[in-house]
Protein backbone atom coordinates (compact mmCIF):
# COMPACT_ATOMS: atom_id res chain seq x y z
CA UNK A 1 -40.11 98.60 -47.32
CA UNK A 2 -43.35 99.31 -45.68
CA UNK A 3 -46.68 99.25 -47.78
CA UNK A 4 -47.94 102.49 -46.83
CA UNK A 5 -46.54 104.72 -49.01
CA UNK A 6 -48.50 101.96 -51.83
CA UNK A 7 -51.88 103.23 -49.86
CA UNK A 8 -52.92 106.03 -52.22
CA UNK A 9 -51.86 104.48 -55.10
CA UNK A 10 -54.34 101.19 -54.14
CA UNK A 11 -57.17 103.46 -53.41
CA UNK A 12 -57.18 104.94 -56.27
CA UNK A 13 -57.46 101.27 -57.84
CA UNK A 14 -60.06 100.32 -55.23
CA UNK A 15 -62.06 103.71 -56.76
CA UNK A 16 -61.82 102.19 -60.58
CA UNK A 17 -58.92 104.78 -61.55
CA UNK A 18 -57.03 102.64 -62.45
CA UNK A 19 -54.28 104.85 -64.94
CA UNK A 20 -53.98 106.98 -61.54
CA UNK A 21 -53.16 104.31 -59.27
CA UNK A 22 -50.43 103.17 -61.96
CA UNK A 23 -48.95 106.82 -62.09
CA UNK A 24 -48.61 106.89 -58.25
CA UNK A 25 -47.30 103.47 -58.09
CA UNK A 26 -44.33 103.98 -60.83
CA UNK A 27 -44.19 106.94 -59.09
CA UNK A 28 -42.99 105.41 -55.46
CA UNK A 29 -41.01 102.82 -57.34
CA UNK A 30 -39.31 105.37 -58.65
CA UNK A 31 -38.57 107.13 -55.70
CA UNK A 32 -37.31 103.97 -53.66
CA UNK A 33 -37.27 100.88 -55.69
CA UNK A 34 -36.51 98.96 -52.44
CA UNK A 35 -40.69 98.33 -52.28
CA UNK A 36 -41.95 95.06 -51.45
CA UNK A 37 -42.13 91.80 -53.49
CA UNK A 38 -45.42 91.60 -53.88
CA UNK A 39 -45.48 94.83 -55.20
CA UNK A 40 -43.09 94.02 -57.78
CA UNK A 41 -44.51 91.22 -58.59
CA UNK A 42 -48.58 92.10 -59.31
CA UNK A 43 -47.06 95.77 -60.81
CA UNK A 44 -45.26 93.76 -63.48
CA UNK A 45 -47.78 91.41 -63.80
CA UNK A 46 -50.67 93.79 -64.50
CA UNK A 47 -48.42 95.93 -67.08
CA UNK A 48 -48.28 92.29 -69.16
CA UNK A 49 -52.22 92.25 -68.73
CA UNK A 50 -53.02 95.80 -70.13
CA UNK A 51 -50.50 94.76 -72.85
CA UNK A 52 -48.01 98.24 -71.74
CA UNK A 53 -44.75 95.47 -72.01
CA UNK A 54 -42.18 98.21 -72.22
CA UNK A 55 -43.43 98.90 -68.72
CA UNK A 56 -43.80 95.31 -67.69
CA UNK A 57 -40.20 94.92 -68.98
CA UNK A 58 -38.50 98.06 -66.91
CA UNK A 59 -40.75 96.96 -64.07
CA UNK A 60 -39.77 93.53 -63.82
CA UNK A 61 -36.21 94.11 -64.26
CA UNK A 62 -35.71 96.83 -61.80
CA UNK A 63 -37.55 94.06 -59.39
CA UNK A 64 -34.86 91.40 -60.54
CA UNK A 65 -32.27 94.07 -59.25
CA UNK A 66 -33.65 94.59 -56.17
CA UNK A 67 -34.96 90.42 -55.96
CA UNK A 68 -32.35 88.93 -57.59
CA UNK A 69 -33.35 85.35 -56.74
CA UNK A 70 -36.92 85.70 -57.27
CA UNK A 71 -37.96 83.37 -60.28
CA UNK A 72 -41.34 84.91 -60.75
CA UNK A 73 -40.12 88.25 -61.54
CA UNK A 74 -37.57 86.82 -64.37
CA UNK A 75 -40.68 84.71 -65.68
CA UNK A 76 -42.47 87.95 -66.02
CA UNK A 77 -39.52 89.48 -67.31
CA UNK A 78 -39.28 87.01 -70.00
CA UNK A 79 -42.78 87.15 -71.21
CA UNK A 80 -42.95 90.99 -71.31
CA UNK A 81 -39.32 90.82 -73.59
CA UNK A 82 -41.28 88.17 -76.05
CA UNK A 83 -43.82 90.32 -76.27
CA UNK A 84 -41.81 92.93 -77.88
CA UNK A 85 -39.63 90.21 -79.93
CA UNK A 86 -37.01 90.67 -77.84
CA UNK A 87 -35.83 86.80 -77.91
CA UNK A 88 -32.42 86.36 -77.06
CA UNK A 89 -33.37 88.31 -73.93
CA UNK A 90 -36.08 87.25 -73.15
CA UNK A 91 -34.98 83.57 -73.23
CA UNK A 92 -32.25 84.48 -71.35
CA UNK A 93 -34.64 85.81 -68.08
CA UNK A 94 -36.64 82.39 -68.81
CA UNK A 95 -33.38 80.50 -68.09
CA UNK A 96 -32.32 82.25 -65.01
CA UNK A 97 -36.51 82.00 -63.82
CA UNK A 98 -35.64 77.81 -64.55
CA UNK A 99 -32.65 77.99 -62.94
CA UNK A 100 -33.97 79.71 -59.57
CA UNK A 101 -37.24 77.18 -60.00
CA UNK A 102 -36.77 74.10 -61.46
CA UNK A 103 -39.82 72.61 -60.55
CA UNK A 104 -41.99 74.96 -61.88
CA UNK A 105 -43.60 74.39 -65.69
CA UNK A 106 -43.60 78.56 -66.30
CA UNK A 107 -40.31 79.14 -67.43
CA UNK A 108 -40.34 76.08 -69.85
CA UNK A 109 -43.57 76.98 -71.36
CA UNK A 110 -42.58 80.62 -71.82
CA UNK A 111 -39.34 79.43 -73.62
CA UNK A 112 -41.67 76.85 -75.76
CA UNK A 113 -43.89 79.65 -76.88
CA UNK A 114 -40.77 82.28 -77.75
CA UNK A 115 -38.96 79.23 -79.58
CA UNK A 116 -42.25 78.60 -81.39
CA UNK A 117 -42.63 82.10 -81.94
CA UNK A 118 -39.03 82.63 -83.49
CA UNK A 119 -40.05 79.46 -85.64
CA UNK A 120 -37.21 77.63 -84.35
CA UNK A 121 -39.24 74.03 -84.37
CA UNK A 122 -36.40 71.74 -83.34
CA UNK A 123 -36.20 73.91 -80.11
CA UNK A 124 -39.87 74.09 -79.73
CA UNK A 125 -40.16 70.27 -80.08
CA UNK A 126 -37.74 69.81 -77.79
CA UNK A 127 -39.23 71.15 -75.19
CA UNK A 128 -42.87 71.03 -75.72
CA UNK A 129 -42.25 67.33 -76.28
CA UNK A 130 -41.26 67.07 -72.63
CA UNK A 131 -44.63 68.97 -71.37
CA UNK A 132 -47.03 66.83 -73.57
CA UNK A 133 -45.43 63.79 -71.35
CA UNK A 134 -45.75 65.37 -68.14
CA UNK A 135 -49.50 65.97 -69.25
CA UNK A 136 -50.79 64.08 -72.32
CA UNK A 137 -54.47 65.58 -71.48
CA UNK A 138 -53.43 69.14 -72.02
CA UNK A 139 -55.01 70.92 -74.89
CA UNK A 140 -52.37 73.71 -74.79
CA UNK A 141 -49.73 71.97 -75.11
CA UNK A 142 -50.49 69.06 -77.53
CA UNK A 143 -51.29 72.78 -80.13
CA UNK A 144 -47.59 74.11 -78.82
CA UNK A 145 -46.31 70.71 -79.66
CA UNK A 146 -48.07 71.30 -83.31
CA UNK A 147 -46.81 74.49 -84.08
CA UNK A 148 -43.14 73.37 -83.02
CA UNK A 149 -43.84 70.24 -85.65
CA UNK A 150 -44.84 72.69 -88.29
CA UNK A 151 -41.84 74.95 -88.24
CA UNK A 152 -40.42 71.74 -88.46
CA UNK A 153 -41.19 71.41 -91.76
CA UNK A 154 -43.75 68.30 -90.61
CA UNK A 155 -47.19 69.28 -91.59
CA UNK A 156 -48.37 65.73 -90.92
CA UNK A 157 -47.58 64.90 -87.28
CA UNK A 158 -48.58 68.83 -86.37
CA UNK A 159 -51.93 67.47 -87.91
CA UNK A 160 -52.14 65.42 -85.42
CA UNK A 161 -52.04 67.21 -82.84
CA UNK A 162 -54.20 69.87 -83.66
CA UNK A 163 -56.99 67.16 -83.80
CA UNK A 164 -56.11 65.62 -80.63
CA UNK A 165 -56.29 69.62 -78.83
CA UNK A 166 -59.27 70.05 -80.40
CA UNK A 167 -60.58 67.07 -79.40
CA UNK A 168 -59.42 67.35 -75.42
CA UNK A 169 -60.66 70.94 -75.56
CA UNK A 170 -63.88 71.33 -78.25
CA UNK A 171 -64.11 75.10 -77.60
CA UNK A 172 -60.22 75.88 -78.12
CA UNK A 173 -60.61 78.32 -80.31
CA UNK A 174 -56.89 78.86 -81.96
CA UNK A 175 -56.33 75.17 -82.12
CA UNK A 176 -59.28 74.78 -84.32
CA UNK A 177 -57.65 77.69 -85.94
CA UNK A 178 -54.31 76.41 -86.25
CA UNK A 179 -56.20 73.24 -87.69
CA UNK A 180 -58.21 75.33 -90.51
CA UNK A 181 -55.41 77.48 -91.92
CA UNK A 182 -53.32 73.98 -91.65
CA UNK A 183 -55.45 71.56 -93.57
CA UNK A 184 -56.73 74.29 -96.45
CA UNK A 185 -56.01 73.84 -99.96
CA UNK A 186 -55.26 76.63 -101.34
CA UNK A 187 -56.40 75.92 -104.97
CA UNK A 188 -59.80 74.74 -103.04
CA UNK A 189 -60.41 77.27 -100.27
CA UNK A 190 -63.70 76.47 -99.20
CA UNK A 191 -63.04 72.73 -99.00
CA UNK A 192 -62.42 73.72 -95.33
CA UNK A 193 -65.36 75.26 -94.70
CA UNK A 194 -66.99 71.36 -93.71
CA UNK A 195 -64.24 71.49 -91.11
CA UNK A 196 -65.46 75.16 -89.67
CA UNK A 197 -69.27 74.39 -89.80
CA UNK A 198 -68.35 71.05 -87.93
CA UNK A 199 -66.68 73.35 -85.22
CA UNK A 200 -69.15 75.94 -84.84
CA UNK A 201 -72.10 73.18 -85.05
CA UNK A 202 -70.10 71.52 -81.63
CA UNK A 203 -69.26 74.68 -80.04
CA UNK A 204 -71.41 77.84 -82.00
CA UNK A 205 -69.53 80.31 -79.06
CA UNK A 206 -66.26 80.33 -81.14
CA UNK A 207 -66.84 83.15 -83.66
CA UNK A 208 -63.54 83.64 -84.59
CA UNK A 209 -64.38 80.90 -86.75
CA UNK A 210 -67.31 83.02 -88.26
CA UNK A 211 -64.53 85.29 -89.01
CA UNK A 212 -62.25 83.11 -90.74
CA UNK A 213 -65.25 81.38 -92.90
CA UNK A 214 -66.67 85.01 -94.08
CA UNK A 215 -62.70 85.84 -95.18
CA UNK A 216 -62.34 82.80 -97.64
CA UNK A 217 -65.06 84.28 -99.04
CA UNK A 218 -63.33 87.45 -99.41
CA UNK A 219 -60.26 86.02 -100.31
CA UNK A 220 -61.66 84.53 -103.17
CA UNK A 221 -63.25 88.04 -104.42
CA UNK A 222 -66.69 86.76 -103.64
CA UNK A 223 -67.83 90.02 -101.26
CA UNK A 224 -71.19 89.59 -101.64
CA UNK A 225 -71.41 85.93 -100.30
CA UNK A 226 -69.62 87.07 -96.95
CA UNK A 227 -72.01 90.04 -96.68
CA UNK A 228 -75.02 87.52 -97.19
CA UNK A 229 -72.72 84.77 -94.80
CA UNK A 230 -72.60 87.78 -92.32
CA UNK A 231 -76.01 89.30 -92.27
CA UNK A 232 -77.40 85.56 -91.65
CA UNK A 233 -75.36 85.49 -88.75
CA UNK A 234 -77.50 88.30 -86.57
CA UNK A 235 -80.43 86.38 -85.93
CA UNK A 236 -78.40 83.67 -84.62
CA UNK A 237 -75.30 86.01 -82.48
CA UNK A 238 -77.75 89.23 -82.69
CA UNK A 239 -76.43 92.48 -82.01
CA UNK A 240 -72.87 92.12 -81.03
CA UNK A 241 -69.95 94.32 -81.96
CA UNK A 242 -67.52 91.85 -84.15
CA UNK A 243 -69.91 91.08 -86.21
CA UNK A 244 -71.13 94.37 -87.39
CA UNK A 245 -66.90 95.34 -87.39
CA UNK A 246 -66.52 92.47 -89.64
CA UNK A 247 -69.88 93.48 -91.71
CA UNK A 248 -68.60 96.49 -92.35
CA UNK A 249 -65.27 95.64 -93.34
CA UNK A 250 -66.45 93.44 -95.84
CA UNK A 251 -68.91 95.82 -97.78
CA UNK A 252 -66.06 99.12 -97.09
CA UNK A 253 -65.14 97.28 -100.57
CA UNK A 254 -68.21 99.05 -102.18
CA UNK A 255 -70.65 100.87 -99.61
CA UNK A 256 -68.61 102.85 -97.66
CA UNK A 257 -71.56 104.74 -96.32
CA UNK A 258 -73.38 101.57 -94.82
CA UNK A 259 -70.06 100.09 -94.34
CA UNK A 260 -69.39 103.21 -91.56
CA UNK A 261 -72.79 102.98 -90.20
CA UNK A 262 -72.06 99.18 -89.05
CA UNK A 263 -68.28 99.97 -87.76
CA UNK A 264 -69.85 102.88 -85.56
CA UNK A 265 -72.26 100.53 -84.13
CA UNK A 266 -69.01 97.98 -83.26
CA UNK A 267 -67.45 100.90 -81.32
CA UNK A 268 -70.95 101.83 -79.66
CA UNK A 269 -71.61 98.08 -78.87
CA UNK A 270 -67.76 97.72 -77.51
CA UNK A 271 -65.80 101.41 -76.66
CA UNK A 272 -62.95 99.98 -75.61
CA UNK A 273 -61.95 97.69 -78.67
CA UNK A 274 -59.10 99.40 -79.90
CA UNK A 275 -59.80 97.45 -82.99
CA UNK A 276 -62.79 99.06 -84.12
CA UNK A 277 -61.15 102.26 -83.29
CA UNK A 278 -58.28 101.25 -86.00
CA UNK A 279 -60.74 99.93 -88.55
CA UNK A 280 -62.97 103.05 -89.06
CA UNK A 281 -60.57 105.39 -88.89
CA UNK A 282 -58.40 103.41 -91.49
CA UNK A 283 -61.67 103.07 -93.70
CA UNK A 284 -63.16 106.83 -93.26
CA UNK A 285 -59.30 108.02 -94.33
CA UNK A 286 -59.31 105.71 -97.36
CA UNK A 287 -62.57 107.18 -98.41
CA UNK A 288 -61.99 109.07 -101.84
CA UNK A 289 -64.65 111.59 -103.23
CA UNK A 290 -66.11 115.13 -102.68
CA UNK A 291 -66.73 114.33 -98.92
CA UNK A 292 -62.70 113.30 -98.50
CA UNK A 293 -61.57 115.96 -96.53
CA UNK A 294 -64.58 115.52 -94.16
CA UNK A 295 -63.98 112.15 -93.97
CA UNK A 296 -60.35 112.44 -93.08
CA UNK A 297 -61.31 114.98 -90.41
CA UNK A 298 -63.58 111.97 -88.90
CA UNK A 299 -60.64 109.72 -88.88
CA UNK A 300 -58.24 112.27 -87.07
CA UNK A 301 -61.26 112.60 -83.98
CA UNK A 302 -61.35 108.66 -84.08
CA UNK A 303 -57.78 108.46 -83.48
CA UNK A 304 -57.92 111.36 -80.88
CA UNK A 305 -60.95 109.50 -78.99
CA UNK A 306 -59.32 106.06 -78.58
CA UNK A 307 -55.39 107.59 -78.29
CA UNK A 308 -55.27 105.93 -74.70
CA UNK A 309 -56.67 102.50 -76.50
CA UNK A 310 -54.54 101.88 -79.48
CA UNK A 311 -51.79 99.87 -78.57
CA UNK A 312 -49.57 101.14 -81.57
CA UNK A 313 -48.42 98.06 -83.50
CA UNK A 314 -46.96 98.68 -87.01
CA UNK A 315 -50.72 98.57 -88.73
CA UNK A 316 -52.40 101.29 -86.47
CA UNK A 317 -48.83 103.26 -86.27
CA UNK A 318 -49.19 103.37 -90.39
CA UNK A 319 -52.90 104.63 -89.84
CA UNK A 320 -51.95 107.09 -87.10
CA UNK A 321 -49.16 108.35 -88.86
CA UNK A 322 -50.55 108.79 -92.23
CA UNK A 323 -53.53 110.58 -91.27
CA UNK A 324 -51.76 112.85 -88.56
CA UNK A 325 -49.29 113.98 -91.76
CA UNK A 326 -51.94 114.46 -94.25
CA UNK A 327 -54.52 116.63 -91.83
CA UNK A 328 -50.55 118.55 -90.56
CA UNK A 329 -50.86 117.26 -86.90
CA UNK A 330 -46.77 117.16 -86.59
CA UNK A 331 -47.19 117.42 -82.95
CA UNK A 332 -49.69 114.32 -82.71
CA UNK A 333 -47.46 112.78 -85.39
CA UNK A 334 -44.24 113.64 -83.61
CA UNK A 335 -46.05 112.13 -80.28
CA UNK A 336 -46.05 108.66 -81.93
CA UNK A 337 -42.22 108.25 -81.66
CA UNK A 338 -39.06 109.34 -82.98
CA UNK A 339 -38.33 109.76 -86.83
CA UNK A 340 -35.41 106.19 -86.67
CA UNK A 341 -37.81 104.45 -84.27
CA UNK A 342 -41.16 104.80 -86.24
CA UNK A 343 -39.70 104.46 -89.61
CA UNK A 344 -37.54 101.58 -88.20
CA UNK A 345 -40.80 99.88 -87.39
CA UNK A 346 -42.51 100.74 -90.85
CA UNK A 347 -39.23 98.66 -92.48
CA UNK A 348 -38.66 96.20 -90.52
CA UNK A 349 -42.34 95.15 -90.62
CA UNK A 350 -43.09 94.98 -94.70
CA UNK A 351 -44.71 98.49 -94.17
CA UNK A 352 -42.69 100.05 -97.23
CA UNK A 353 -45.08 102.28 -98.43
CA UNK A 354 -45.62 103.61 -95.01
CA UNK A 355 -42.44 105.53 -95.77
CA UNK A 356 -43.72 107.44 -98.75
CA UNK A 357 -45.41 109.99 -96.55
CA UNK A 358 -42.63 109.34 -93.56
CA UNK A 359 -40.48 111.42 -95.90
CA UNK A 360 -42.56 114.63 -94.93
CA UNK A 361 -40.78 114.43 -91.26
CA UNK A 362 -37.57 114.66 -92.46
CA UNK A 363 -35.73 117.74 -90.84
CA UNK A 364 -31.81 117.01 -91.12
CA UNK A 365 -29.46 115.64 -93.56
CA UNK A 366 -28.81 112.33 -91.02
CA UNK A 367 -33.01 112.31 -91.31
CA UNK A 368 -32.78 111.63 -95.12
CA UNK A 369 -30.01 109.23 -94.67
CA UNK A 370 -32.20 107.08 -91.90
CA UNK A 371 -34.76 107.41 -94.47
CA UNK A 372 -32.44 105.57 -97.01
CA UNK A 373 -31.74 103.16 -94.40
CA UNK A 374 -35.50 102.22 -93.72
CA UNK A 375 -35.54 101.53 -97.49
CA UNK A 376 -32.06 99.05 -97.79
CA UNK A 377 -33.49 97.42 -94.56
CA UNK A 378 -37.39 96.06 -96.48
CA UNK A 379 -35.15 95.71 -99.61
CA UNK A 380 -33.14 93.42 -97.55
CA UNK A 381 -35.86 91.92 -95.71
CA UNK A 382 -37.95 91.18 -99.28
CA UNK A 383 -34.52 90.08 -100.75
CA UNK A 384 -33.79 87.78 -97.93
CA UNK A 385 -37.30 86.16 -98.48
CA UNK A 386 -36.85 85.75 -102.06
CA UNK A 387 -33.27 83.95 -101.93
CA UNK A 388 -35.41 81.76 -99.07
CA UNK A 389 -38.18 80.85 -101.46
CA UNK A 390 -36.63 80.66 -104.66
CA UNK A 391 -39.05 79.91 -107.95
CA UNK A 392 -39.00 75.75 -108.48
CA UNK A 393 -39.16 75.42 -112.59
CA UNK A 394 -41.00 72.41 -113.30
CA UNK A 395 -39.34 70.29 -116.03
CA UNK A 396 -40.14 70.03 -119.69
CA UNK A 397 -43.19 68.64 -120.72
CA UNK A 398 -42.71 65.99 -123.26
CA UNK A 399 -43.09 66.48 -126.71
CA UNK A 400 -46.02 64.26 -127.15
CA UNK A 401 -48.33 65.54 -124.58
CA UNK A 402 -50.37 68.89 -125.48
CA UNK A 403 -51.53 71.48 -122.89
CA UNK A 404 -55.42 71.07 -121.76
CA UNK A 405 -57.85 74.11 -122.99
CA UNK A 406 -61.38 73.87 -121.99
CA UNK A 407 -64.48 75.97 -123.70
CA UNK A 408 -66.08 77.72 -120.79
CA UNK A 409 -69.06 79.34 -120.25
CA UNK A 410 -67.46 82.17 -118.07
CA UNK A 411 -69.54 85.43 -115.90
CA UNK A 412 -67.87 88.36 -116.14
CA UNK A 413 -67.59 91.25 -113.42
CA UNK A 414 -69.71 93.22 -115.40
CA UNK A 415 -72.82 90.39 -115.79
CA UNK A 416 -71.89 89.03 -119.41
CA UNK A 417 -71.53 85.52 -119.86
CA UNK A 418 -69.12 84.34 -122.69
CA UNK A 419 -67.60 81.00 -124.05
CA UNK A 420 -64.01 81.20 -124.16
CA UNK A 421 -61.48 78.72 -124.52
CA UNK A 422 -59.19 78.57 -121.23
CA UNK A 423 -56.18 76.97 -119.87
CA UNK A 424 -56.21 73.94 -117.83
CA UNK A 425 -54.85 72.28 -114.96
CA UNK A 426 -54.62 68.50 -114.46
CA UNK A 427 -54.17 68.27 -110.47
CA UNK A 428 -54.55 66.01 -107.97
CA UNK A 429 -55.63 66.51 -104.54
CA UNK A 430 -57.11 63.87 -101.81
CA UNK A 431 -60.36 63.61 -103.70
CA UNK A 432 -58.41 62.64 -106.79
CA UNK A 433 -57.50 63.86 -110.06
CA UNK A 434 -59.00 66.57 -111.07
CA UNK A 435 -59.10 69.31 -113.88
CA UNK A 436 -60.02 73.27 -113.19
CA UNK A 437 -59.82 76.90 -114.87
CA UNK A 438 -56.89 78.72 -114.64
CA UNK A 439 -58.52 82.21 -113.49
CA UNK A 440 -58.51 85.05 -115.87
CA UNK A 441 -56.26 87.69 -114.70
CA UNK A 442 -56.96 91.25 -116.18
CA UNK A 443 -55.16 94.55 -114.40
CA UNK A 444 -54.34 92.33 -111.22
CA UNK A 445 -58.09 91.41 -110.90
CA UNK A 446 -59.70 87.90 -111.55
CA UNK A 447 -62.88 89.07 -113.97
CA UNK A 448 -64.18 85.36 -114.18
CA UNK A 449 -66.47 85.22 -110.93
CA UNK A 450 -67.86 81.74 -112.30
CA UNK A 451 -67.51 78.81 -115.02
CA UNK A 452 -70.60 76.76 -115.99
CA UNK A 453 -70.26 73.12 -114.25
CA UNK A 454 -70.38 71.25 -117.87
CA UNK A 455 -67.35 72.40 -119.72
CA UNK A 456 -65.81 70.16 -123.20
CA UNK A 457 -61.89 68.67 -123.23
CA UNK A 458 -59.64 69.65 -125.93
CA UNK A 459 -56.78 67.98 -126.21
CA UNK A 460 -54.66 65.29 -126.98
CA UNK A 461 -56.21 61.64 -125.93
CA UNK A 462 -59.53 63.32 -125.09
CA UNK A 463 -63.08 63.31 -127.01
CA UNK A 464 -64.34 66.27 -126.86
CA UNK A 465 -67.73 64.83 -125.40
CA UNK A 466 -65.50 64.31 -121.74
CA UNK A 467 -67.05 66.04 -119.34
CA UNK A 468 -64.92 67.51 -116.41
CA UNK A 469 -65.71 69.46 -113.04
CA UNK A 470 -64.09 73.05 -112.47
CA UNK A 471 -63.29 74.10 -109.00
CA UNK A 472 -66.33 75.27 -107.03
């Protein structure tokens, strides 16, 4: 088991080729797998790095085989199978890597992180409640512990501890994360944005959180406040690649031109985000107009230049796979996987409409029945999810007390400003009772961008002189 047949396979590492020095080293694993540990061990290691976990998975196990009783290679057998939601596997390597090392916190934490990710909380609490008291200063695991709580179904205590990581780590980015998405009201979305400026004021360096502040704008149809959120944010960052990916993102909604121009600059700025790769290439095929064949050409050569990037989740595969089919690359489209294990992928991920143009790769009767599969498998998936959230009919209001209208004065998409009357809602929240406009809903799209801040109560036990406060 001698390291020198390893030699070439290290120099070409040493030389910064680092795909070559892979090849030759699955290569000579392949040949004899009776290499050393060490080998097995920083092999499978570095495939979990570069994110290749079917590779860390074979890799690991074939070490296992040949180092049965070597708890580091189960551990990284473990985390490679969580990575590709293999669970029941992969906490079954975890155990063995426990087993063989008792002592050691990896396996545990491993298993905490797949229980958390299966949203199994009483599992999750279970153990990351043991961690916290072997180290109540850890940031990491006081936000495990949190997330455990929250599939838990207790929102309150998970709280907690997303304050407490935040507060032993100020620049922990996902805990403050955890904390935002946690504590936002969701008839109030930018109440929480207090909670992000406090964050970035402390610690400016976490730009996710720029992110997450620009998308409550855009999740409450207000485009043109992220742009303006966004384009305030260069003097300050200056000219770095997520945020001109996440400017142009945010005007692809209605400059597509400008919107290109910005994404470009993200992949100029930062070649090897596979991201930015994904996100042009998705916007310059969803580009409609005279110039749509030209820009569906550009997409194809986006996907060709960053084919050894794109890691190939569901999302990009759906990219990848539409525009290969629509520009009649059946070889590139064929490359992505097989006709059961893409489409498989599409349904069991709540891409259904990824399978509209999947039906073009039928070749063979069993093809169209897969296909029919793929379907019955999201049906049963969005089935499954309804039966699990089932619709909670509030009880009858009683016959003395009349619904709440207001007369608004609302702006329209189009610039006109009308008074209408408009439903109410009486609700409370922790800044008390309040009432606000029930958003106008026209062809799926709210047309009300705004209501005047003085609006009149009309109804039963009110003077019309009452003044109330709409939701900002």
């Amino acid at each position: 088991m001698s390291l020198e047949r390893f030699a070439e396979a290290e120099a070409a590492m040493a030389r910064g080729q680092r795909d070559e020095g892979i090849r030759l080293t699955a290569e000579q694993l392949t040949l004899d797998p009776k290499a050393p540990l060490n080998v097995y061990r920083n092999f499978s290691a570095m495939m979990v790095r570069l994110k290749r976990y079917e590779d860390g998975a074979k890799w690991a196990r074939q070490g296992t085989e040949v180092y049965p009783k070597d708890s580091q290679l189960w551990n990284n057998l473990g985390v490679s199978l969580r990575r590709l939601a293999r669970f029941d596997e992969a906490l079954a390597a975890l155990r063995q890597s426990q087993k063989l090392d008792p002592k050691s916190n990896s396996a545990p934490i491993n298993m905490g992180n797949v229980y958390n990710d299966m949203k199994d909380g009483k599992r999750a609490v279970e153990i990351w409640t043991k961690l916290v008291r072997s180290a109540p200063t850890n940031a990491e695991f006081q936000r495990s512990l949190g997330r455990g709580l929250l599939h838990s179904g207790e929102p309150e205590k998970a709280e907690m501890r997303f304050r407490l990581a935040v507060k032993l780590k100020p620049d922990y980015e996902d805990a403050w994360l955890d904390l935002i998405n946690l504590t936002t009201d969701p008839l109030d979305l930018l109440s929480v944005i207090p909670l992000i400026d406090q964050a970035l004021t402390a610690v400016p360096s976490l730009t996710k959180l720029c992110e997450t502040k620009a998308g409550l704008y855009r999740r409450l149809n207000r485009h043109k406040d992220a742009e303006a959120y966004l384009l305030g944010l260069i003097p300050i960052y200056g000219d770095v690649p997520w945020l001109h990916n996440m400017i142009g993102t945010t005007i692809s909604e209605w400059d597509r031109e400008r919107a290109h121009i910005h994404m470009r600059k993200a992949i100029e700025l930062d070649p090897t985000n596979a991201a930015y790769h994904m996100a042009l290439a998705e916007s310059l095929s969803r580009t409609r107009g005279p110039k749509e064949a030209d820009y569906l050409e550009q997409s194809y050569h986006v996907l060709k230049g960053a084919a050894g990037l794109l890691e190939l989740n569901p999302s990009e595969l759906k990219v990848a796979s539409e525009v290969y089919t629509r520009l009649g690359d059946y070889d590139a489209s064929d490359a992505l996987g097989t006709f059961k294990d893409i489409g498989r992928k599409f349904s069991e991920n709540g891409k259904h409409t990824a399978l509209l143009l999947h039906l073009s790769r039928v070749k063979t009767e069993e093809d169209r029945h897969e296909l029919l599969t793929q379907h019955k498998i999201w049906g049963d998936s969005i089935q499954g999810q309804a039966e699990k959230q089932k619709l909670a009919f509030p009880a009858p209001r009683p016959a003395t007390e009349k619904f709440a209208w207001a007369l608004c004065r609302l702006t329209f998409a189009d610039t006109r400003s009308r008074i209408l009357p408009c439903p109410c809602l009486n609700i409370t929240t922790r800044a008390g009772s309040r009432f606000i406009v029930i958003p106008i809903i026209y062809r799926r799209k709210t047309i009300c961008r705004s209501a005047s801040p003085k609006w009149w109560m009309a109804s039963a036990g009110r003077k019309k002189s009452q003044i109330a406060m709409p939701l900002r």
